[in-house]
Protein backbone atom coordinates (compact mmCIF):
# COMPACT_ATOMS: atom_id res chain seq x y z
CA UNK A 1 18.60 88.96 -137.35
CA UNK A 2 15.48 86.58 -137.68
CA UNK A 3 17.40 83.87 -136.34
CA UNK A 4 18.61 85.75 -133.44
CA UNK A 5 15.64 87.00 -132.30
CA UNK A 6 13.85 82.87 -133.11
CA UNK A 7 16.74 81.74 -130.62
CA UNK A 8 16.21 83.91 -128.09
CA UNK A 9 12.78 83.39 -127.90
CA UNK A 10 13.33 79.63 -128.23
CA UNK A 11 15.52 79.76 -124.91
CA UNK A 12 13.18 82.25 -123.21
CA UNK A 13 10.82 79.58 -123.71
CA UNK A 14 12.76 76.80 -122.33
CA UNK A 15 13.49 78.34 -119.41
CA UNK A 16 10.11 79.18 -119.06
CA UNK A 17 9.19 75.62 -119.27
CA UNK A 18 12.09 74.03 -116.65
CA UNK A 19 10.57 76.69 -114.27
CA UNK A 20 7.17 75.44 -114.48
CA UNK A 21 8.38 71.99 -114.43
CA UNK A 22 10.28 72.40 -111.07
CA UNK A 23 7.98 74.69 -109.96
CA UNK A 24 5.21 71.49 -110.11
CA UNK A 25 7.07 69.15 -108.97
CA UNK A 26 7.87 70.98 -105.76
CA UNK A 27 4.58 71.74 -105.19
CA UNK A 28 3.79 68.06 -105.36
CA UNK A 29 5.88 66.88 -102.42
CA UNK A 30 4.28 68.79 -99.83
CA UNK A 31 0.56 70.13 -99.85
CA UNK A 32 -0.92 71.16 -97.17
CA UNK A 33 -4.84 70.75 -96.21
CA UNK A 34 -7.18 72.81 -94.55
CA UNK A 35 -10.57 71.31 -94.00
CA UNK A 36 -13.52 73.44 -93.46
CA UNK A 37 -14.18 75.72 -90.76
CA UNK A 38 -14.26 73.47 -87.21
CA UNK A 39 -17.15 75.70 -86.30
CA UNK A 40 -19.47 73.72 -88.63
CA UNK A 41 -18.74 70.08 -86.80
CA UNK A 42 -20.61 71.70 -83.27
CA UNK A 43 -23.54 69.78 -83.70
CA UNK A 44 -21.84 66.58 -85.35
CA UNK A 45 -20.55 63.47 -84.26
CA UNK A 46 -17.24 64.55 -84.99
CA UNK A 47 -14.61 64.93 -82.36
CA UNK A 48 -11.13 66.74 -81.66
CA UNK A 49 -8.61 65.07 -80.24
CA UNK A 50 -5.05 65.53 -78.60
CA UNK A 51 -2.84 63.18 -77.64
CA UNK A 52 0.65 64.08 -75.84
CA UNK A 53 3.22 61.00 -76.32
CA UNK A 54 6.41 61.32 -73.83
CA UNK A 55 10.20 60.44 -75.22
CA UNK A 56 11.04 57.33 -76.55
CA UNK A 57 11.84 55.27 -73.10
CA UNK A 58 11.86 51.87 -71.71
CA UNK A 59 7.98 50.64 -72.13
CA UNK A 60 7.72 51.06 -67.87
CA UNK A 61 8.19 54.33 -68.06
CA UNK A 62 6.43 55.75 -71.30
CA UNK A 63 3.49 57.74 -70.56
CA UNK A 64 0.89 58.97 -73.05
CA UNK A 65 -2.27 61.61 -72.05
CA UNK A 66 -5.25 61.80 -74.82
CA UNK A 67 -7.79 64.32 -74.11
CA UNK A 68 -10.87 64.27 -76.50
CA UNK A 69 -13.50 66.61 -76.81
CA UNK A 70 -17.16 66.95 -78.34
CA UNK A 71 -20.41 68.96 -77.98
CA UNK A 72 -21.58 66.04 -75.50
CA UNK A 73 -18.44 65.41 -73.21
CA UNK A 74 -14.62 65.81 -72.48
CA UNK A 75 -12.33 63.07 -71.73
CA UNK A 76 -9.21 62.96 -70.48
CA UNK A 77 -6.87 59.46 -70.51
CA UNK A 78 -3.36 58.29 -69.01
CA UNK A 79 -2.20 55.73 -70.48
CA UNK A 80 1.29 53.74 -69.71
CA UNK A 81 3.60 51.95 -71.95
CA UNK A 82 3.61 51.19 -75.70
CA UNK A 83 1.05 48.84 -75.53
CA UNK A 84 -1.31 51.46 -73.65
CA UNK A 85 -2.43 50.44 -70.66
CA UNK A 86 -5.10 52.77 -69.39
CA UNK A 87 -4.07 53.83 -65.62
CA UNK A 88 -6.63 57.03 -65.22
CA UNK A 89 -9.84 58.34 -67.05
CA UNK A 90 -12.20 60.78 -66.29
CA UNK A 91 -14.71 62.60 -68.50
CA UNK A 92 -16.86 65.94 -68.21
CA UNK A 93 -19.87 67.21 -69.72
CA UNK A 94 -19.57 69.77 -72.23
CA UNK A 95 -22.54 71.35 -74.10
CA UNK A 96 -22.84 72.72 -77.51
CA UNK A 97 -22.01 76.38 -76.91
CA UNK A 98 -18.68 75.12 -75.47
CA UNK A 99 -17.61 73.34 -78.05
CA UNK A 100 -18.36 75.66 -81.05
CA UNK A 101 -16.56 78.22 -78.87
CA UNK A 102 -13.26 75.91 -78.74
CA UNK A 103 -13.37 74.95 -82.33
CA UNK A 104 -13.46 78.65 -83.08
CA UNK A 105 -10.30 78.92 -80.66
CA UNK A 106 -8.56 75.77 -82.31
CA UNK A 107 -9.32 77.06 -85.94
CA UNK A 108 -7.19 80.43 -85.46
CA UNK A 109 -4.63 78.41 -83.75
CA UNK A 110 -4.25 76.63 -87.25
CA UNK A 111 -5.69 73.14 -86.15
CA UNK A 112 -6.84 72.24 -89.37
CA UNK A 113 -3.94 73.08 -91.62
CA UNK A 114 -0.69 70.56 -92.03
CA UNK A 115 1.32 69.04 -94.64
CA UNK A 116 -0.06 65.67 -95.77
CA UNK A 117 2.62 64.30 -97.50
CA UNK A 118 2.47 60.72 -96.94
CA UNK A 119 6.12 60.15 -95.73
CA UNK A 120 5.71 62.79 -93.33
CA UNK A 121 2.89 61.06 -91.55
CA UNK A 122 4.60 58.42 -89.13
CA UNK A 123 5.37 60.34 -86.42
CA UNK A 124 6.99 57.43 -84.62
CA UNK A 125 10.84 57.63 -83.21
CA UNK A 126 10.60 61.58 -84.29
CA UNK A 127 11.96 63.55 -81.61
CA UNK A 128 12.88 60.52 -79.63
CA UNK A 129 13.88 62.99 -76.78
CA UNK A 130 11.08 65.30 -76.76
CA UNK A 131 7.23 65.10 -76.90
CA UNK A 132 5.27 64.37 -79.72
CA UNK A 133 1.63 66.01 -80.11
CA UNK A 134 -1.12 64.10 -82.15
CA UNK A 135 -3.76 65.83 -83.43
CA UNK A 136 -6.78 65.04 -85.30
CA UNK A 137 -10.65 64.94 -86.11
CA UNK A 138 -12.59 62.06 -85.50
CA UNK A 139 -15.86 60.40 -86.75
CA UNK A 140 -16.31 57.33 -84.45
CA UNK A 141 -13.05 55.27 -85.86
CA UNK A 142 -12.40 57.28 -88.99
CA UNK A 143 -10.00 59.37 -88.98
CA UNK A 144 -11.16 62.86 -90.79
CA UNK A 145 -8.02 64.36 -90.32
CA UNK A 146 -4.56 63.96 -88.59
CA UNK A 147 -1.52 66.36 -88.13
CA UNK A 148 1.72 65.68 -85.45
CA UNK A 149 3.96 68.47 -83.76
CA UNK A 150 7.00 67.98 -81.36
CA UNK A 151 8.93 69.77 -78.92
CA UNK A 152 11.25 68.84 -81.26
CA UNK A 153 10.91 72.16 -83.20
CA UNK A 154 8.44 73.70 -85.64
CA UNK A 155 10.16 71.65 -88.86
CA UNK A 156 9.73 68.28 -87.18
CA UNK A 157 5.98 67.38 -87.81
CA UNK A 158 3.44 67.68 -90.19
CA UNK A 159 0.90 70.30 -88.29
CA UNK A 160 1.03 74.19 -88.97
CA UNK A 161 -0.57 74.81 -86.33
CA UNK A 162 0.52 76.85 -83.51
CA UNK A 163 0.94 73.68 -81.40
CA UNK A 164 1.92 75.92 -77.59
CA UNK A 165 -1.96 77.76 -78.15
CA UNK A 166 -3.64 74.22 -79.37
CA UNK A 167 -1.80 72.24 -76.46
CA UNK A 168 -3.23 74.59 -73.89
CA UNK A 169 -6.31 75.02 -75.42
CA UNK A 170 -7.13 71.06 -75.05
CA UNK A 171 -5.44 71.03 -71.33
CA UNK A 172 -8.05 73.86 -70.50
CA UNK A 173 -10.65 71.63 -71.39
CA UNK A 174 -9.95 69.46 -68.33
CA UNK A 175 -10.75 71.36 -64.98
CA UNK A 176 -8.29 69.07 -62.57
CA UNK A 177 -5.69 68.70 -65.24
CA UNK A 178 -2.63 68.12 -63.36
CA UNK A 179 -4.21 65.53 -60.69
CA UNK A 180 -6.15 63.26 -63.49
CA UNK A 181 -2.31 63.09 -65.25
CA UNK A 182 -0.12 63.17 -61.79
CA UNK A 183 1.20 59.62 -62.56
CA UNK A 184 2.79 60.97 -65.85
CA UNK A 185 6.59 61.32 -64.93
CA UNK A 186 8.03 61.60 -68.57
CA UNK A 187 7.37 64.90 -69.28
């Protein structure tokens, strides 16, 4: 009866320990990161940034639109082709109160939180028919953090955000919107 009862815990134990196992290594392929609350970068250097990248297309016709904003200023770019070739710019002033009021906005929209597994982090020829959405935080050329999203859907992309409320959110932030980015055909 000892023995019995030895075994059984013996193999209650190995399966408890091929569980854990598994279990781990799962967890180590994707992680995702949430920085701290975007409310405390309002009077930093630190910027937010969106930048909406059209289908993959012949480099004449590829369009790209980064809009960038921090306590001191909004700016809004079209660029054209791979190689991106500014073709409008235009920039606003913003104030402090603004801004923490849209990183309050972006933090419930999930800004901050995506998966940063490193093979998940190219975001090039994903969704090659779609859009792709580039997000990040910025302090001057260092990247703080940086998530993607497509049109693609919500699997295809490493932000877990709720990209539709964060898009808008950043388009918002640019009064004349649609007439700075007219010369974007792609999408």
């Amino acid at each position: 009866m000892k023995f019995i009862i030895g075994f059984l815990v013996t193999i209650g134990l190995l399966i408890v320990v091929f569980i854990l196992i598994f279990r781990g290594a799962s967890h180590n392929n994707q992680t995702v990161q949430t920085v701290p609350k975007l409310i405390d970068y309002t009077n930093s250097t630190k910027v937010v940034q969106l930048t909406k990248e059209g289908p993959v297309n012949a480099d004449q016709t590829h369009d790209e639109v980064r809009i960038t904003v921090s306590n001191m200023e909004t700016a809004v770019e079209v660029f054209k082709g791979y190689n991106n070739d500014l073709v409008n710019s235009k920039t606003y002033p913003n104030n402090s109160a603004a801004y923490a009021d849209f990183l309050a906005a972006l933090d419930r929209a999930g800004y901050t939180k995506g998966d940063t597994t490193k093979s998940l982090a190219d975001e090039r020829g994903a969704c090659s028919t779609g859009v792709r959405y580039v997000m990040g935080i910025k302090d001057g050329d260092k990247d703080i953090q940086r998530f993607w999203a497509s049109t693609c859907g919500s699997k295809i992309g490493t932000s877990k955000g709720v990209t539709d409320t964060i898009v808008h959110l950043f388009v918002a932030q640019v009064p004349d919107y649609v007439s700075v980015t007219s010369s974007v055909r792609s999408f």
